[in-house]
PDB file of N, CA and C in Angstrom:
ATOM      1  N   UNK A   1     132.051 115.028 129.307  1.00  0.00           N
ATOM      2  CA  UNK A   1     131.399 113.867 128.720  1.00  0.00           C
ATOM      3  C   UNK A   1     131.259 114.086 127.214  1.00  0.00           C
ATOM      4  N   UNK A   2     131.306 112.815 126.711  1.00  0.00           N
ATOM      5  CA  UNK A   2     131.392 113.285 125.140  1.00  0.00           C
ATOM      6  C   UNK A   2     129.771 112.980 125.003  1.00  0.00           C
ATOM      7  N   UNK A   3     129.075 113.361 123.639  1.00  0.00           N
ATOM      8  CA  UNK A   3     127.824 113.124 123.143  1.00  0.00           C
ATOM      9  C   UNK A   3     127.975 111.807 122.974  1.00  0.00           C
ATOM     10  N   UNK A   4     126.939 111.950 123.102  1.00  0.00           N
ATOM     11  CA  UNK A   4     126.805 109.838 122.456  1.00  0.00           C
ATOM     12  C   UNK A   4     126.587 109.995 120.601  1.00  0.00           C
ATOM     13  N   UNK A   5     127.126 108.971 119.976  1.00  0.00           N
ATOM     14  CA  UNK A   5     127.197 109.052 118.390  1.00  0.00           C
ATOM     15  C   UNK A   5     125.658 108.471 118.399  1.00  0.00           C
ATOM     16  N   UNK A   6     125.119 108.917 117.464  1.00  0.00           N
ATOM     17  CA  UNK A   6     123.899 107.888 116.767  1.00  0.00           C
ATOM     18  C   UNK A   6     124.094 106.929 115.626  1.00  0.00           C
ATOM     19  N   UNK A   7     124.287 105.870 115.552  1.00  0.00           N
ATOM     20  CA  UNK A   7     124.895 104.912 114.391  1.00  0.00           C
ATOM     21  C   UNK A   7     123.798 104.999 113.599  1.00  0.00           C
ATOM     22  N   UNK A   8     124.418 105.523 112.369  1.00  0.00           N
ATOM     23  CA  UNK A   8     122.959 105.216 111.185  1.00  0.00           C
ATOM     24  C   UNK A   8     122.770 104.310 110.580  1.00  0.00           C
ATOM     25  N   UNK A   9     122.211 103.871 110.638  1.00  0.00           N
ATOM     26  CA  UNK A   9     121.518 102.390 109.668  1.00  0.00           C
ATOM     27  C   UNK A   9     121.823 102.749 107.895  1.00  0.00           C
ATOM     28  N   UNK A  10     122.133 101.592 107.509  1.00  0.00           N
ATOM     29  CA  UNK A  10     122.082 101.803 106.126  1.00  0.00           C
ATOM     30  C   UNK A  10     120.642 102.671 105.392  1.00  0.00           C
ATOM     31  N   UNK A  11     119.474 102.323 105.859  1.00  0.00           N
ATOM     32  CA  UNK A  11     118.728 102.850 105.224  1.00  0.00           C
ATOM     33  C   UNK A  11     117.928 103.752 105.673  1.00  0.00           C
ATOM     34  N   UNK A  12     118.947 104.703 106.790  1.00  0.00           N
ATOM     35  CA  UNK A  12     119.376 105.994 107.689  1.00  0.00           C
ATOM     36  C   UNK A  12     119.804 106.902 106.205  1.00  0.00           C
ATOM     37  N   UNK A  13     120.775 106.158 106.128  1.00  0.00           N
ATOM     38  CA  UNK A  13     121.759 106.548 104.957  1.00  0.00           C
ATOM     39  C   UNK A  13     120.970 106.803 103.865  1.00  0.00           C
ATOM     40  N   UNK A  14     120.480 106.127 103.044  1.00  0.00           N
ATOM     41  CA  UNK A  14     119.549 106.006 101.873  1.00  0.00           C
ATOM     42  C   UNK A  14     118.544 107.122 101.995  1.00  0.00           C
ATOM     43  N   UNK A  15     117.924 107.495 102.934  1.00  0.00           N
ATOM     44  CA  UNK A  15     116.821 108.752 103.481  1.00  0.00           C
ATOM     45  C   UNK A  15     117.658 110.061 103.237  1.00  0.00           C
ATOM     46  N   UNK A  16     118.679 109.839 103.620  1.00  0.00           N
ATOM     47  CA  UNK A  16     119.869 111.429 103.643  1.00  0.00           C
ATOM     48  C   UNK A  16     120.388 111.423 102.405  1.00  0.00           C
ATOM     49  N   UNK A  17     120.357 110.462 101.294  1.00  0.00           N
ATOM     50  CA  UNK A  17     121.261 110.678 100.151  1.00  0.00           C
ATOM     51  C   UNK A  17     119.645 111.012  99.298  1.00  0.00           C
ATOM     52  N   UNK A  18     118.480 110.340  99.581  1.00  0.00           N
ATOM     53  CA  UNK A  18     117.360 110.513  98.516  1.00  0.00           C
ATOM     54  C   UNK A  18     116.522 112.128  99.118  1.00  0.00           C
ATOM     55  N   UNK A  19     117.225 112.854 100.407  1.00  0.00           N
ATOM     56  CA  UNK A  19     116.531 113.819 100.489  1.00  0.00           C
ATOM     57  C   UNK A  19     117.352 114.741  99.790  1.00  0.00           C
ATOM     58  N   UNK A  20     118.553 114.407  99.673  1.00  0.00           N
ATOM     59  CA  UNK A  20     119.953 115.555  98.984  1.00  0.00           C
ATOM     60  C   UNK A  20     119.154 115.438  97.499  1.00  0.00           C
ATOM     61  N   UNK A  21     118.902 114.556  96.860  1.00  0.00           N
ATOM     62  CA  UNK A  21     118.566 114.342  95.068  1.00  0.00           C
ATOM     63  C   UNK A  21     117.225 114.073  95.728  1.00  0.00           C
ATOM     64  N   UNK A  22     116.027 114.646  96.091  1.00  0.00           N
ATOM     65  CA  UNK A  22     115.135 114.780  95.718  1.00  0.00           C
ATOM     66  C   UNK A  22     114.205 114.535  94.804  1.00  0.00           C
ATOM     67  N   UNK A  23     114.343 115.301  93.968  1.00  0.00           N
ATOM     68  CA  UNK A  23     114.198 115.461  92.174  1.00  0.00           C
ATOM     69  C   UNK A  23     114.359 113.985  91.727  1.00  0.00           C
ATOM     70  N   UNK A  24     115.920 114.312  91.504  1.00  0.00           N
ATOM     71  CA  UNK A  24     115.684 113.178  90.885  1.00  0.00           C
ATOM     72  C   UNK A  24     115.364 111.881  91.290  1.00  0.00           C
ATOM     73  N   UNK A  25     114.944 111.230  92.504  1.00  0.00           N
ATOM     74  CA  UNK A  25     114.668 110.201  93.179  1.00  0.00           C
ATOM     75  C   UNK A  25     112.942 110.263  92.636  1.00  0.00           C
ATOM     76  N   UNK A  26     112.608 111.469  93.256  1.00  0.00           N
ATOM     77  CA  UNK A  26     110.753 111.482  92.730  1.00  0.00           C
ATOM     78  C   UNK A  26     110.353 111.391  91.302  1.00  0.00           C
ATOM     79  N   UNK A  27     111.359 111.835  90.310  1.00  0.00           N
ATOM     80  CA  UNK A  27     111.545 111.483  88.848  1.00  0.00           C
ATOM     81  C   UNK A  27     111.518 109.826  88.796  1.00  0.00           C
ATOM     82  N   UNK A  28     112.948 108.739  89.069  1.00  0.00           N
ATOM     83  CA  UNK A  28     112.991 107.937  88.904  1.00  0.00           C
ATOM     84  C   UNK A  28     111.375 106.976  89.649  1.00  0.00           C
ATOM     85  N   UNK A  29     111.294 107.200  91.034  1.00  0.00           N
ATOM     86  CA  UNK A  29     110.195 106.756  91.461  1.00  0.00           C
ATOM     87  C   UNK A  29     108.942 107.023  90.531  1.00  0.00           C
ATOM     88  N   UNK A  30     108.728 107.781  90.056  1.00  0.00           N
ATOM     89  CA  UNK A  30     107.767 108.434  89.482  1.00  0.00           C
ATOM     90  C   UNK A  30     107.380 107.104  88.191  1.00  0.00           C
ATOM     91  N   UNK A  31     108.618 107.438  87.396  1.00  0.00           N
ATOM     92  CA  UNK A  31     108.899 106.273  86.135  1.00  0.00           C
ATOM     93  C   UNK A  31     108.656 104.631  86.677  1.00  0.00           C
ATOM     94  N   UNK A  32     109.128 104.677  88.071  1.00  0.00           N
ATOM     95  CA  UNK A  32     109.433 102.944  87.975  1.00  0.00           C
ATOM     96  C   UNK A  32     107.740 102.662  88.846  1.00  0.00           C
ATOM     97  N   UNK A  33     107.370 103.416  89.564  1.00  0.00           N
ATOM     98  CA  UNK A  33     106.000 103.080  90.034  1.00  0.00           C
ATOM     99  C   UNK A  33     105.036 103.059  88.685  1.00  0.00           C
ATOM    100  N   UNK A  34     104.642 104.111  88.209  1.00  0.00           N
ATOM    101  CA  UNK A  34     103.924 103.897  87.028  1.00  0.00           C
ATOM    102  C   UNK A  34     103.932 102.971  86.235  1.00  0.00           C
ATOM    103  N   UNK A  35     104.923 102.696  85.459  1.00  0.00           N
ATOM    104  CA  UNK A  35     105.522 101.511  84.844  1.00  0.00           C
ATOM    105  C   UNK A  35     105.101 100.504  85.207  1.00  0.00           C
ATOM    106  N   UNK A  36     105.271 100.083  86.579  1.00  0.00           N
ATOM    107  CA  UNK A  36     105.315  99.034  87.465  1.00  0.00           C
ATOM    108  C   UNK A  36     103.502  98.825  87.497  1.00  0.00           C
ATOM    109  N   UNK A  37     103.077  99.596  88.097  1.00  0.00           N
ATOM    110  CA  UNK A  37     101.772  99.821  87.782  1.00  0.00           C
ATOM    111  C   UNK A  37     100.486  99.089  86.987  1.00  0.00           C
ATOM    112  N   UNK A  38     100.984 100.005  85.689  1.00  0.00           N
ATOM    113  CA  UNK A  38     100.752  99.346  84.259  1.00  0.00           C
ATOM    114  C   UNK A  38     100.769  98.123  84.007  1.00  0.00           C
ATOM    115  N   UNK A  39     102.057  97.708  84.239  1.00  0.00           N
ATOM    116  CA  UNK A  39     101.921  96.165  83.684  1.00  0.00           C
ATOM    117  C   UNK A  39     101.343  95.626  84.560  1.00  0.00           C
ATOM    118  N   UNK A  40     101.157  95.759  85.933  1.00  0.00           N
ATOM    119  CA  UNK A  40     100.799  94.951  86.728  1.00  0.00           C
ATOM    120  C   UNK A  40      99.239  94.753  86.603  1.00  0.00           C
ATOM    121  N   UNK A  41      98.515  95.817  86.031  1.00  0.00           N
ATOM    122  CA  UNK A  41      97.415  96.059  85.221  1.00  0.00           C
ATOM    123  C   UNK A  41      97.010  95.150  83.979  1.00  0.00           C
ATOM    124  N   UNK A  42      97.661  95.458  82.913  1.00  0.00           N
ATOM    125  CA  UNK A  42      97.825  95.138  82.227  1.00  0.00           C
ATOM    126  C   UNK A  42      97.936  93.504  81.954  1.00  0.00           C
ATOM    127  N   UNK A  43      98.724  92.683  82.831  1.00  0.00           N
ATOM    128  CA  UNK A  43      98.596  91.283  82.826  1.00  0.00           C
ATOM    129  C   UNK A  43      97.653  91.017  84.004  1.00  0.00           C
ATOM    130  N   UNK A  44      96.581  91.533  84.315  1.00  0.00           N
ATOM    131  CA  UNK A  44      95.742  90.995  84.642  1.00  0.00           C
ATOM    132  C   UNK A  44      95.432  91.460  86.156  1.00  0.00           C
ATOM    133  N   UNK A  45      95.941  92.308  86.398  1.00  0.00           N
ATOM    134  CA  UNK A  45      95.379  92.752  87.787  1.00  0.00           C
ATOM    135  C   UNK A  45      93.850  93.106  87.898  1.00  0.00           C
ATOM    136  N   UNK A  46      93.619  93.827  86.572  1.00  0.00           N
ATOM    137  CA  UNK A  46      91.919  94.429  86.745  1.00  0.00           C
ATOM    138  C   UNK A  46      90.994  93.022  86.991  1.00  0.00           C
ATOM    139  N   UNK A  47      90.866  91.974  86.369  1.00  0.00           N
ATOM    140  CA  UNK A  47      90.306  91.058  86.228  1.00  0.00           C
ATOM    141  C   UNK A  47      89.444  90.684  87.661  1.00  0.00           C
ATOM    142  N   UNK A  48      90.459  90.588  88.802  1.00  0.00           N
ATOM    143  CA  UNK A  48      89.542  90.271  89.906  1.00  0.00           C
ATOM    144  C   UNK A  48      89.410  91.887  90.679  1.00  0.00           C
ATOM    145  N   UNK A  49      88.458  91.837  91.299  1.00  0.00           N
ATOM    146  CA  UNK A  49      88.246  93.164  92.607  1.00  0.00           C
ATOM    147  C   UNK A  49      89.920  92.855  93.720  1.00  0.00           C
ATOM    148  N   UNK A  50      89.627  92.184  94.167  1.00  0.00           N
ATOM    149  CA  UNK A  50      90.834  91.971  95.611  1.00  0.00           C
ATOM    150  C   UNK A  50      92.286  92.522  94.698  1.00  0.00           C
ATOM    151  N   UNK A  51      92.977  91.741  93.399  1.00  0.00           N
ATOM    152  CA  UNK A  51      93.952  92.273  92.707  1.00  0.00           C
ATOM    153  C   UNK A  51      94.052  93.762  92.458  1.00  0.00           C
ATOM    154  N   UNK A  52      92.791  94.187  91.954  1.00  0.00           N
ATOM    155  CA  UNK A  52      92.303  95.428  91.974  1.00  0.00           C
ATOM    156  C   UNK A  52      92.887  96.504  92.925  1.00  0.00           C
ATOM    157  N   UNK A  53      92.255  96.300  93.505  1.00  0.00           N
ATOM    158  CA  UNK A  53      92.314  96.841  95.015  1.00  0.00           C
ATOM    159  C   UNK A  53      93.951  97.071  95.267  1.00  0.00           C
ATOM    160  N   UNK A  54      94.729  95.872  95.338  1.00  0.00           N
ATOM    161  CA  UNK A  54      95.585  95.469  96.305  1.00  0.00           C
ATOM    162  C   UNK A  54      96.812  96.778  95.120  1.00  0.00           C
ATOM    163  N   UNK A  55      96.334  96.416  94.125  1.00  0.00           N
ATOM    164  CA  UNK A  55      97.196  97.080  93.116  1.00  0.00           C
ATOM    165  C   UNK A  55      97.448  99.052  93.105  1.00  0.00           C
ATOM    166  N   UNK A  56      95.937  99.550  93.032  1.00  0.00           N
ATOM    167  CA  UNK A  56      95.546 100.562  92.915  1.00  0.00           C
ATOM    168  C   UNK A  56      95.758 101.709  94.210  1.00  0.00           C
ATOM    169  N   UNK A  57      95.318 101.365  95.643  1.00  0.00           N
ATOM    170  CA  UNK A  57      95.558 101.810  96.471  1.00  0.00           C
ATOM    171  C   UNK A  57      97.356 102.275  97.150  1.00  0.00           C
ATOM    172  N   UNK A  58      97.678 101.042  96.756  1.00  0.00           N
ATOM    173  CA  UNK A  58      99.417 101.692  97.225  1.00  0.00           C
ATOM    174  C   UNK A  58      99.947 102.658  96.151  1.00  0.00           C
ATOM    175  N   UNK A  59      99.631 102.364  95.116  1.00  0.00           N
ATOM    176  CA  UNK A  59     100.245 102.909  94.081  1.00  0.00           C
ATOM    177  C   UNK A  59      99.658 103.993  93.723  1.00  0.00           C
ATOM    178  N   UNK A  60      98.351 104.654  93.977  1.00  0.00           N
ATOM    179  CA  UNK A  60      97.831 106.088  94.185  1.00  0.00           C
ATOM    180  C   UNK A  60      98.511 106.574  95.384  1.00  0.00           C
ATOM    181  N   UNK A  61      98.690 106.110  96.771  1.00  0.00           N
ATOM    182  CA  UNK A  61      99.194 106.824  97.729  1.00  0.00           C
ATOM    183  C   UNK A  61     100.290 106.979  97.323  1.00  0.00           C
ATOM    184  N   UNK A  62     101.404 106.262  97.181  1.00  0.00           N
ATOM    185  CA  UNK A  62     102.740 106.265  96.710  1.00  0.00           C
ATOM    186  C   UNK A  62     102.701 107.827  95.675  1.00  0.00           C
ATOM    187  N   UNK A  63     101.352 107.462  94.522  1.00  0.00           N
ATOM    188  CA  UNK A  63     101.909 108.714  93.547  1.00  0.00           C
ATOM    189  C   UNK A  63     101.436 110.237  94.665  1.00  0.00           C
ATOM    190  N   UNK A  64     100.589 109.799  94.877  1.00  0.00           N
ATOM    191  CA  UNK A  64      99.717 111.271  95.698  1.00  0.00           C
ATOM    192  C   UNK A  64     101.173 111.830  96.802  1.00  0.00           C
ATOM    193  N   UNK A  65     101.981 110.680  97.655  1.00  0.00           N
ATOM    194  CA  UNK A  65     102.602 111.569  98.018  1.00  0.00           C
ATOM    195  C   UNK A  65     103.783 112.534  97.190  1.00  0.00           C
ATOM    196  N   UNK A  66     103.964 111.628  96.320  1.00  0.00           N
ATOM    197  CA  UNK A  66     105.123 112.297  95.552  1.00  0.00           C
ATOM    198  C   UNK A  66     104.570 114.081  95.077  1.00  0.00           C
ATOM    199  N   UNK A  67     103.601 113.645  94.806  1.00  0.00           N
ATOM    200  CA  UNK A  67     103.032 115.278  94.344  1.00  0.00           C
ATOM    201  C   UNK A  67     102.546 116.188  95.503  1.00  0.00           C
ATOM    202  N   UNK A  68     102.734 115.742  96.646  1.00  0.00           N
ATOM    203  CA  UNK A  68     102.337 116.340  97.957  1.00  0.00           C
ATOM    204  C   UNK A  68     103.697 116.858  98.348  1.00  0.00           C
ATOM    205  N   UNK A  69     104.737 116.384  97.849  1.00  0.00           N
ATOM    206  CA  UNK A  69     106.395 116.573  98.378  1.00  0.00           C
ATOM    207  C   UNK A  69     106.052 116.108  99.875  1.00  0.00           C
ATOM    208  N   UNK A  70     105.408 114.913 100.137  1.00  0.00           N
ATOM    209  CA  UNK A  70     105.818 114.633 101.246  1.00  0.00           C
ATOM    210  C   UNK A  70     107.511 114.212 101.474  1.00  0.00           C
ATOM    211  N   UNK A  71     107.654 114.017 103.118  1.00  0.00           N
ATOM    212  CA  UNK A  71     108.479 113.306 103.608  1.00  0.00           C
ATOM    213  C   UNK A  71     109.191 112.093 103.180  1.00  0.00           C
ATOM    214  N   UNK A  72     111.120 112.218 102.372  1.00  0.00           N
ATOM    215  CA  UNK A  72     111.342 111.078 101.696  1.00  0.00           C
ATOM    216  C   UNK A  72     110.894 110.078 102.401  1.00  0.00           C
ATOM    217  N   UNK A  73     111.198 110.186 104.023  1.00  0.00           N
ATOM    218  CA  UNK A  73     111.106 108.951 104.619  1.00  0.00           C
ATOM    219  C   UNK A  73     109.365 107.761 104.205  1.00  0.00           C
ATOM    220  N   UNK A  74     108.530 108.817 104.457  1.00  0.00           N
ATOM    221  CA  UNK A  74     107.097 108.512 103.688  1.00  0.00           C
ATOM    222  C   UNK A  74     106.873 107.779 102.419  1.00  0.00           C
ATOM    223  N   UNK A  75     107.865 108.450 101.333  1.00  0.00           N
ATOM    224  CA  UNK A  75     108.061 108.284 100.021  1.00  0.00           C
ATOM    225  C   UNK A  75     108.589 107.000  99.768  1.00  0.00           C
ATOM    226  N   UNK A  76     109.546 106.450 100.780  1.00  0.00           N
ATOM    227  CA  UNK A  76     110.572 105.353  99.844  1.00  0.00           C
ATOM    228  C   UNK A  76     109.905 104.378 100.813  1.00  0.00           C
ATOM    229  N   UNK A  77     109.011 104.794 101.984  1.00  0.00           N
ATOM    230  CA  UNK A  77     108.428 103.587 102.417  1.00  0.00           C
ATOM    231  C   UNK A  77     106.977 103.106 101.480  1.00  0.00           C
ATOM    232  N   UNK A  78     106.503 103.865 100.964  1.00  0.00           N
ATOM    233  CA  UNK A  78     105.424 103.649  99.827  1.00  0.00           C
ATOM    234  C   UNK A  78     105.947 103.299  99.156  1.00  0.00           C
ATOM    235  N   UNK A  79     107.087 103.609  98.062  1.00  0.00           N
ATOM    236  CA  UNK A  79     107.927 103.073  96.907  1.00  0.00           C
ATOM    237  C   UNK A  79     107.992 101.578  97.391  1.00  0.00           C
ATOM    238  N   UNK A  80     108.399 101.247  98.119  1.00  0.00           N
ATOM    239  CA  UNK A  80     108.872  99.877  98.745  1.00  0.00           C
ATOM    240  C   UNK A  80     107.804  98.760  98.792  1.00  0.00           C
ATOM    241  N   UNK A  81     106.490  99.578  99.767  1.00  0.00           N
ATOM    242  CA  UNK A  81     105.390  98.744  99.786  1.00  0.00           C
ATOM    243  C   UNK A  81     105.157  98.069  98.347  1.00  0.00           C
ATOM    244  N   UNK A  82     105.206  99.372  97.983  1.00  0.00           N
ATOM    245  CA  UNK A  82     103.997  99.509  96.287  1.00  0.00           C
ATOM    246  C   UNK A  82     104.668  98.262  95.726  1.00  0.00           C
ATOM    247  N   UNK A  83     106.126  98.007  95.253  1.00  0.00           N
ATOM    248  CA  UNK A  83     106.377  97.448  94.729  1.00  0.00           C
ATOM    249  C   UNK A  83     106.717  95.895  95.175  1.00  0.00           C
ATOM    250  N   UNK A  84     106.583  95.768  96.236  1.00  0.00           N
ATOM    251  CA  UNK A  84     106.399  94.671  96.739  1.00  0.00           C
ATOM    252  C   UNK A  84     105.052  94.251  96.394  1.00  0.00           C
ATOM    253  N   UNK A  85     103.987  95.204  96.150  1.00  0.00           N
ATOM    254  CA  UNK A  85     102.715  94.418  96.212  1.00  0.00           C
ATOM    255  C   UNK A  85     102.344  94.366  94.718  1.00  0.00           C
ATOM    256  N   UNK A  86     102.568  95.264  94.224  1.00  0.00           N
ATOM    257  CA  UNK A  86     103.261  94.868  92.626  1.00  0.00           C
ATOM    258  C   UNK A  86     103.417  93.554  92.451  1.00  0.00           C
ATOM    259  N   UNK A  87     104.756  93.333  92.877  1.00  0.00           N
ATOM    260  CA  UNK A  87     105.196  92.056  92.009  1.00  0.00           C
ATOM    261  C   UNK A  87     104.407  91.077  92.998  1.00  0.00           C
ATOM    262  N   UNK A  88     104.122  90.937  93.920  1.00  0.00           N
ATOM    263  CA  UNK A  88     103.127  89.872  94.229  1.00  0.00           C
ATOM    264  C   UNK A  88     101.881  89.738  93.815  1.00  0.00           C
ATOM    265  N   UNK A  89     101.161  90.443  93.303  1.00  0.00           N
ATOM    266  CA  UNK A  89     100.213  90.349  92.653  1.00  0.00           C
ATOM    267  C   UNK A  89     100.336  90.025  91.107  1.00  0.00           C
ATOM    268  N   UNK A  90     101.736  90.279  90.510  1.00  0.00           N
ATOM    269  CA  UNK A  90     102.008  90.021  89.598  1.00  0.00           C
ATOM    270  C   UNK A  90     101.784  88.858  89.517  1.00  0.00           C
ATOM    271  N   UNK A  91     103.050  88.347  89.862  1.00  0.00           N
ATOM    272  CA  UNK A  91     103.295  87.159  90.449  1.00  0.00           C
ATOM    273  C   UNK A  91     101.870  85.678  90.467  1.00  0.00           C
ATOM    274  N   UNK A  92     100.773  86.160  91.300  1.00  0.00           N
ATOM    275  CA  UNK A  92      99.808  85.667  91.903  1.00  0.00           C
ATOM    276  C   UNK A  92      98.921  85.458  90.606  1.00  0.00           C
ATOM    277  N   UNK A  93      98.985  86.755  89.782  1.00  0.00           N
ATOM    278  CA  UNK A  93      97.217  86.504  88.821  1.00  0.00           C
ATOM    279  C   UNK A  93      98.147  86.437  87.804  1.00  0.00           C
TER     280      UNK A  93
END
C-alpha cells in the first residue's frame, strides 16, 4: 500500500517558507505591524476606548509573540488578525 499524500494548502506552504526565513519574516512583520500600528493611532484610534482597545490588544499579542519566538503558525495568524483590525478601525474612526 502506498502512504496516502497530504495535499498542502497554499497557506500550508506560506508556514514552511516563513519558518525556513524566520528572521527575516519577524523583521518584516516587526516593521509592518508597528508601522501599521502607529498610524492607526495616530489618525485617531486613541480618541475612543472601544478603537482603543480593538487596536492595542492584537497588536501587543502579535508583538509579544514575535519576541517569545513563538510558533510561525501563531505568528502569521496574529500578523493577519492585527492587520485586518488595523485597517478596519482605520477605516471606521
Amino acid at each position: 500500500m502506498k502512504p496516502q499524500e497530504i495535499k498542502q494548502t497554499t497557506w500550508m506552504k506560506l508556514e514552511t517558507a516563513a519558518s525556513e526565513y524566520r528572521f527575516g519574516v519577524i523583521a518584516i512583520t516587526l516593521l509592518i505591524i508597528g508601522c501599521l500600528g502607529g498610524i492607526t493611532m495616530s489618525y485617531g484610534a486613541a480618541l475612543h476606548t472601544w478603537s482603543l482597545i480593538a487596536v492595542v490588544i492584537p497588536t501587543m499579542t502579535t508583538l509579544s509573540l514575535l519576541l517569545a519566538v513563538a510558533p510561525m503558525k501563531w505568528i502569521l495568524n496574529a500578523f493577519i488578525f492585527t492587520v485586518l483590525v488595523d485597517m478596519i478601525v482605520l477605516f471606521l474612526v
